[in-house]
N, C-alpha and C. Protein backbone atom coordinates (compact mmCIF):
# COMPACT_ATOMS: atom_id res chain seq x y z
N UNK A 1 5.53 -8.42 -15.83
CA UNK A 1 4.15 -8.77 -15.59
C UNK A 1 4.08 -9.92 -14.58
N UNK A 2 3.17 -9.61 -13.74
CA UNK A 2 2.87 -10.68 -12.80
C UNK A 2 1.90 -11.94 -13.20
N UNK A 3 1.87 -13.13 -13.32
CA UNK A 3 1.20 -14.53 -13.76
C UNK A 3 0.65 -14.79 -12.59
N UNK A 4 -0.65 -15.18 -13.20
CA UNK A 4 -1.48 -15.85 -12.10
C UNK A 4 -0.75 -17.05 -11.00
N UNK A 5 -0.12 -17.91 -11.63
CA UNK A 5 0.86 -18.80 -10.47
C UNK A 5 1.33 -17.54 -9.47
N UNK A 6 2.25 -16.64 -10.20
CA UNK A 6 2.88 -15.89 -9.23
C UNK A 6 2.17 -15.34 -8.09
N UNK A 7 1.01 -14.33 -8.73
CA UNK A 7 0.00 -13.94 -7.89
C UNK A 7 -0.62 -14.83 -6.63
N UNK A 8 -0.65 -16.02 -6.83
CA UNK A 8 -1.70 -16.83 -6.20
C UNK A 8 -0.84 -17.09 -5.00
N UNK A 9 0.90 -17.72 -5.31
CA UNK A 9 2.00 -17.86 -4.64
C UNK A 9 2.25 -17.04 -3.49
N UNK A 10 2.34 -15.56 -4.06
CA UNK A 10 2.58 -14.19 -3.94
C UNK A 10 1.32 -14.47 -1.96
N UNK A 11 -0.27 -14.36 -2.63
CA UNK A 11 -1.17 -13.88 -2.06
C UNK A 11 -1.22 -15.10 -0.84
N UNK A 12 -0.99 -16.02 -0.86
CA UNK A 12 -1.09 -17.06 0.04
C UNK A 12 0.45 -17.18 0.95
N UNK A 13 1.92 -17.20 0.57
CA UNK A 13 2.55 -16.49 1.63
C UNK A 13 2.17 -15.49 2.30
N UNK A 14 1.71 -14.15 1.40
CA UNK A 14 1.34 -13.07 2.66
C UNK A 14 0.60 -13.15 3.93
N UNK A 15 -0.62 -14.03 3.06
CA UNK A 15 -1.89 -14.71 4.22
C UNK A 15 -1.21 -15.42 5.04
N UNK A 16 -0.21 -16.18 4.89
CA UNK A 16 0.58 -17.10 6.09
C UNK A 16 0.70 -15.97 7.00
N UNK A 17 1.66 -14.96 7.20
CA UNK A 17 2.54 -13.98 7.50
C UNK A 17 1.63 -12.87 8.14
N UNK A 18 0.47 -12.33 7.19
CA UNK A 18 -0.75 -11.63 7.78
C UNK A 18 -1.81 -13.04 7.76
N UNK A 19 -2.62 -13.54 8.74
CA UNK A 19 -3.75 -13.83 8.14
C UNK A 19 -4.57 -13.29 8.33
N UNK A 20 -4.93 -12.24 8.78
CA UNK A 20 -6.10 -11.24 8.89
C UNK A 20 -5.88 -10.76 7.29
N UNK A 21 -4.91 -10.62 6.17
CA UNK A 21 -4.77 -10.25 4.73
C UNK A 21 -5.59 -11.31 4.37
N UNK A 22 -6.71 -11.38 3.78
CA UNK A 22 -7.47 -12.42 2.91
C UNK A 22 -6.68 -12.54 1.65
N UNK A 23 -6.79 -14.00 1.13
CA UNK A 23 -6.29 -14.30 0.22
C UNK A 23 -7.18 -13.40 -1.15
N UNK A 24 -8.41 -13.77 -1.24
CA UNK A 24 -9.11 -12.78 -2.15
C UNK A 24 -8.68 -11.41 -2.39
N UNK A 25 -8.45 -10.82 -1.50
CA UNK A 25 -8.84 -9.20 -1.68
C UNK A 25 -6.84 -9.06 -2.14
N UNK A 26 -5.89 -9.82 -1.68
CA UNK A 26 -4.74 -9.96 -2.16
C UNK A 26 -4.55 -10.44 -3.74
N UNK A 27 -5.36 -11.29 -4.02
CA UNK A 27 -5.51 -11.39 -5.37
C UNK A 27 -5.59 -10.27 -6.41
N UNK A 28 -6.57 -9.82 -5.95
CA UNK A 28 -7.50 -8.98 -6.58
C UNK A 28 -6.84 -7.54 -6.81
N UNK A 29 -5.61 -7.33 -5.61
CA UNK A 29 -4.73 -6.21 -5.31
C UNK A 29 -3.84 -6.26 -6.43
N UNK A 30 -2.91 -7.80 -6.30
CA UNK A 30 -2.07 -8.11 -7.41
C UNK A 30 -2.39 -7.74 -8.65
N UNK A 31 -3.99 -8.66 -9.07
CA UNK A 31 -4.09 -8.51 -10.17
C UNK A 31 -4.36 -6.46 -11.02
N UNK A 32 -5.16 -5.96 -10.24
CA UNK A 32 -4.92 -4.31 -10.50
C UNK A 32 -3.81 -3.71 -10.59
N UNK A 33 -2.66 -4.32 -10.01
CA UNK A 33 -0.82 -3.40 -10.73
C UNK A 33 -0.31 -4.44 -10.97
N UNK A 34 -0.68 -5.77 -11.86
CA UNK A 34 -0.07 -6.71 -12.39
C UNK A 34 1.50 -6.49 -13.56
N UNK A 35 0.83 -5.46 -14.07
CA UNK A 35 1.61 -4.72 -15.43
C UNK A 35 2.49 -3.96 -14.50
N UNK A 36 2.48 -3.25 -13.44
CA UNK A 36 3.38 -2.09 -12.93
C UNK A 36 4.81 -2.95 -12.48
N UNK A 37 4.99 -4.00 -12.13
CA UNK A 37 6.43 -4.15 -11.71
C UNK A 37 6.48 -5.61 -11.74
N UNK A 38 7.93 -5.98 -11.31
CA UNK A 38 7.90 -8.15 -12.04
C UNK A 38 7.88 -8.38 -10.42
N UNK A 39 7.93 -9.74 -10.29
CA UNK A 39 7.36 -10.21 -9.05
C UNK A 39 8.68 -10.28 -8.15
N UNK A 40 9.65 -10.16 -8.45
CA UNK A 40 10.95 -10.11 -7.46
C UNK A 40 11.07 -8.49 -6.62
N UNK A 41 10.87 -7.47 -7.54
CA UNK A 41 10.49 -5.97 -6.52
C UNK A 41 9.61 -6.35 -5.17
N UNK A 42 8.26 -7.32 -6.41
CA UNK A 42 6.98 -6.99 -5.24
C UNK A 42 7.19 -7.72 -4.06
N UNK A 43 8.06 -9.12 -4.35
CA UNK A 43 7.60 -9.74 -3.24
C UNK A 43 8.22 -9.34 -1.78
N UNK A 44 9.30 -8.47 -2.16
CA UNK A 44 10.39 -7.41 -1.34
C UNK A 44 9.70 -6.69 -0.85
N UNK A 45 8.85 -5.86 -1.69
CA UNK A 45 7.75 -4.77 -0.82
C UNK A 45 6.69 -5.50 -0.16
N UNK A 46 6.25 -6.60 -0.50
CA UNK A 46 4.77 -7.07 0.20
C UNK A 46 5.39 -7.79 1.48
N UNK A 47 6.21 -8.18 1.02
CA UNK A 47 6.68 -9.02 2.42
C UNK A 47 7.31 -8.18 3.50
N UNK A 48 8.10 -6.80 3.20
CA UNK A 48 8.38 -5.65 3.85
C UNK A 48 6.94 -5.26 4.60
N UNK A 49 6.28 -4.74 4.18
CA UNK A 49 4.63 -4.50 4.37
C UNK A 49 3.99 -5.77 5.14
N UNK A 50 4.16 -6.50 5.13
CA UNK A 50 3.18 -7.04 5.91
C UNK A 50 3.89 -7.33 7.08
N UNK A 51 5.33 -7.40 7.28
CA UNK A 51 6.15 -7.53 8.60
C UNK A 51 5.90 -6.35 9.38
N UNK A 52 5.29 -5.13 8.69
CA UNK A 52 4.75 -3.78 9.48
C UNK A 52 3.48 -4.26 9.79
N UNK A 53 4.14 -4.09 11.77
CA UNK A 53 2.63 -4.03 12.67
C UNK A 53 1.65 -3.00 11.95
N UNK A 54 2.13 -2.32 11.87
CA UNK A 54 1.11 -0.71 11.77
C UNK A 54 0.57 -0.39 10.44
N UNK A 55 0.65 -1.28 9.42
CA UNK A 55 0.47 -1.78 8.45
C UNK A 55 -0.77 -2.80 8.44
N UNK A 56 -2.21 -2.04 8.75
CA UNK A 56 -3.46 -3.01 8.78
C UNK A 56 -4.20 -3.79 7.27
N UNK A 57 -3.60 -3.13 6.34
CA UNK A 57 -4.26 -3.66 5.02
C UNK A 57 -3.13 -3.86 4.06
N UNK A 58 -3.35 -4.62 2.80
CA UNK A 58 -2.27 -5.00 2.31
C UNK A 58 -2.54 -3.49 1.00
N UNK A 59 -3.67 -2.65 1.37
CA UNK A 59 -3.35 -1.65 0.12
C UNK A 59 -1.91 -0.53 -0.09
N UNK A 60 -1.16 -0.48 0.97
CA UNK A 60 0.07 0.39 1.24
C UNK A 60 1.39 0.00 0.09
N UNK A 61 0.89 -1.58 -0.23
CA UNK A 61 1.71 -2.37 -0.54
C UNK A 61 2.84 -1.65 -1.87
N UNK A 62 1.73 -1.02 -2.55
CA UNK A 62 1.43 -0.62 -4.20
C UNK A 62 1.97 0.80 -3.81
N UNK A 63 2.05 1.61 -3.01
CA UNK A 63 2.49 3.16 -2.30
C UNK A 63 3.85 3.23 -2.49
N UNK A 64 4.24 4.17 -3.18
CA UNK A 64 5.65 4.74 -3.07
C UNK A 64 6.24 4.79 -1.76
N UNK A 65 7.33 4.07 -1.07
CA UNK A 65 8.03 4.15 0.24
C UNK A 65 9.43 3.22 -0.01
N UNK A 66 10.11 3.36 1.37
CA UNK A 66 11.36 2.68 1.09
C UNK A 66 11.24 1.39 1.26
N UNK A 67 10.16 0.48 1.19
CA UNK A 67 9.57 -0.81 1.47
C UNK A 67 9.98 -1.17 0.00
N UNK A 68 10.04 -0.28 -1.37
CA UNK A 68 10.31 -1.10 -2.53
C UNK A 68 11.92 -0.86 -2.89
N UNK A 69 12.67 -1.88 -3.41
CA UNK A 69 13.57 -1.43 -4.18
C UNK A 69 14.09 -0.19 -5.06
N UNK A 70 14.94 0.17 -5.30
CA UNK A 70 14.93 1.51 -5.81
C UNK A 70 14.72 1.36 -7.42
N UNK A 71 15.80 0.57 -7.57
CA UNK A 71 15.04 0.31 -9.19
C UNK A 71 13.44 -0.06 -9.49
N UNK A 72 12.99 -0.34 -8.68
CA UNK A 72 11.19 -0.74 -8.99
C UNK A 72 10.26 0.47 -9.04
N UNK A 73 10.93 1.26 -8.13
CA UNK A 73 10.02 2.61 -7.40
C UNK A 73 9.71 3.49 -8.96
N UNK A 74 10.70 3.36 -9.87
CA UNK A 74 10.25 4.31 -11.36
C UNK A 74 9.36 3.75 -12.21
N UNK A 75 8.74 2.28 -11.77
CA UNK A 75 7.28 1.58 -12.62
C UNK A 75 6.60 1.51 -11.68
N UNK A 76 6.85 1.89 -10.23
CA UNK A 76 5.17 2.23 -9.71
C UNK A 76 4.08 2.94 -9.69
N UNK A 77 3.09 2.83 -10.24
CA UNK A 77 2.05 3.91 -10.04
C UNK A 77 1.51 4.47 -9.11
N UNK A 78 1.21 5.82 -10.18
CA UNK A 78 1.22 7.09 -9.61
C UNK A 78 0.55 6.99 -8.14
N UNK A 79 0.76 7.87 -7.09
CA UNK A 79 -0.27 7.42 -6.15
C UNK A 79 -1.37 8.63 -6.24
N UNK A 80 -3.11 8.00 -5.62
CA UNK A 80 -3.86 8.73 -5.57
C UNK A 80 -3.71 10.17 -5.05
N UNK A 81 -4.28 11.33 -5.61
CA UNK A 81 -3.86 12.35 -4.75
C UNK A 81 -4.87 12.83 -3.84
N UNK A 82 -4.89 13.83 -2.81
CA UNK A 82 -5.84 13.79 -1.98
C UNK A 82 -6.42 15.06 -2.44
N UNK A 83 -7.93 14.27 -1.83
CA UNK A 83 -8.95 15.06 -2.54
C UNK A 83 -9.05 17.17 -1.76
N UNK A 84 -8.39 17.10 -1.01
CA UNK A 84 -8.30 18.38 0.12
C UNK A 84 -6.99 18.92 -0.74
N UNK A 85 -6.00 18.29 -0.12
CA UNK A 85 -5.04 19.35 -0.67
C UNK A 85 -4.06 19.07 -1.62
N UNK A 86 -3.90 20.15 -2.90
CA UNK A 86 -3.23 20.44 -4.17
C UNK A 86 -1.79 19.97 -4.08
N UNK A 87 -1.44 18.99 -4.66
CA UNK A 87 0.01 18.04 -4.83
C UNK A 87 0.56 17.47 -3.42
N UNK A 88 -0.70 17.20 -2.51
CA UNK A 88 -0.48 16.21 -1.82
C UNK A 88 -0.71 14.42 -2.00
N UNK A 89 -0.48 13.70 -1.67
CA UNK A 89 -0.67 12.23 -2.37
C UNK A 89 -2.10 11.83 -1.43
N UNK A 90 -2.43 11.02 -1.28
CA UNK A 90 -3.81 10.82 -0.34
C UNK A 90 -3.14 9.76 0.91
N UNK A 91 -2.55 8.86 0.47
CA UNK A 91 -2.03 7.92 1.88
C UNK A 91 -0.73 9.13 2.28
N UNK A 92 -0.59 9.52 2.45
CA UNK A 92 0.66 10.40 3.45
C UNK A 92 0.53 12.09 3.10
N UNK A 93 -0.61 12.47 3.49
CA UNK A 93 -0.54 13.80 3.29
C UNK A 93 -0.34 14.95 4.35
N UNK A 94 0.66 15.22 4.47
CA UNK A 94 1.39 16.55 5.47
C UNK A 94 0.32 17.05 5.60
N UNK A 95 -0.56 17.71 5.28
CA UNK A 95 -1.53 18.92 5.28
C UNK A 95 -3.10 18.23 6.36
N UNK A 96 -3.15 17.08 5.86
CA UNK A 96 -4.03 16.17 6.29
C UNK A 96 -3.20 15.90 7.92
N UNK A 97 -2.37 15.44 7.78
CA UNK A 97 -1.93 14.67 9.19
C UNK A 97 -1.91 15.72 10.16
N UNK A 98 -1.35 17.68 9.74
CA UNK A 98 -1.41 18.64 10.44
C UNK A 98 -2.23 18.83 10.71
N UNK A 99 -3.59 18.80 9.97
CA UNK A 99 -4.96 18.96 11.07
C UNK A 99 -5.27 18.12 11.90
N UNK A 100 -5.33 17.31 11.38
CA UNK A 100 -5.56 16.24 12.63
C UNK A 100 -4.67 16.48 13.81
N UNK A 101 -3.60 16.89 13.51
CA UNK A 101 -2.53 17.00 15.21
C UNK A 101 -2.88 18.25 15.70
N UNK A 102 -3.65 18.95 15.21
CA UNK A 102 -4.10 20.40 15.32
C UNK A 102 -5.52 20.45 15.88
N UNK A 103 -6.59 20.07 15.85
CA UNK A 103 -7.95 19.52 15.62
C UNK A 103 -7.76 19.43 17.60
N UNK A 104 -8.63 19.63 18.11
CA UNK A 104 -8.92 19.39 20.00
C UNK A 104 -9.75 18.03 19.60
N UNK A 105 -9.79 17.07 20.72
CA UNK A 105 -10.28 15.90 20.84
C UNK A 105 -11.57 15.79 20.50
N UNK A 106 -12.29 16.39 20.82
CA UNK A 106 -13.27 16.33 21.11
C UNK A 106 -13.94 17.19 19.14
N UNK A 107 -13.06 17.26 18.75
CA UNK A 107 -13.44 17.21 17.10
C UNK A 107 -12.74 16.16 16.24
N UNK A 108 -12.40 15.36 16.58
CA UNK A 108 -11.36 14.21 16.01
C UNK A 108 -12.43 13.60 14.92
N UNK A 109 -13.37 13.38 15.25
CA UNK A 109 -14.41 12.61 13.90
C UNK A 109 -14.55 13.72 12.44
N UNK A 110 -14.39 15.07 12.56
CA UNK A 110 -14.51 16.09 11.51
C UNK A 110 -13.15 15.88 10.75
N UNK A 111 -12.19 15.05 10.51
CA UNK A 111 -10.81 15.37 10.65
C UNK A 111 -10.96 14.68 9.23
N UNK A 112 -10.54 15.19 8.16
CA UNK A 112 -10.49 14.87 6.44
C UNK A 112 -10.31 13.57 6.30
């Protein structure tokens, strides 16, 4: 379990590192998968994550990828699934990303 010291610790390095990451909305992230993993996984994945340019929000943080430890990755939760297609996840969905690379320019705003 993650402790408010930790959290607060946690959310204000990141903000150093990102400061476009608000300290609030990092809080607030922590505190929603507080129970899912101890703070030595996370601070491996958040700090992985926020060293990614391409990485605009700190919500990826909490996402199954090789950004977490391997032992941590079996207490992370589940990820959302997407609302289009059947046992795809919603942040990385094959089916989703193929339309879009499929889709002509000039329909890019219709794109799931």
């Amino acid at each position: 379990m993650i402790t408010e010291p930790q959290a607060r610790a946690l959310a204000y390095l990141l903000h150093e590192t990102r400061p476009d990451w608000g300290i609030t909305s990092l809080l607030s992230l922590i505190d929603k998968h507080k129970d899912a993993v101890n703070i030595g996984p996370l601070i491996i994945a958040a700090t992985t994550k926020a060293l990614e340019p391409t990485c605009k929000t700190p919500g990826p943080i909490f996402q199954p990828g090789s950004h977490w430890p391997v032992a941590a990755k079996a207490n992370l939760p589940r990820p959302e699934p997407c609302r289009m297609h059947i046992g795809e996840q919603a942040h990385n969905c094959r089916c989703c990303a193929a339309d879009a690379k499929a889709m002509p320019p000039e329909h890019e705003s219709e794109t799931p």
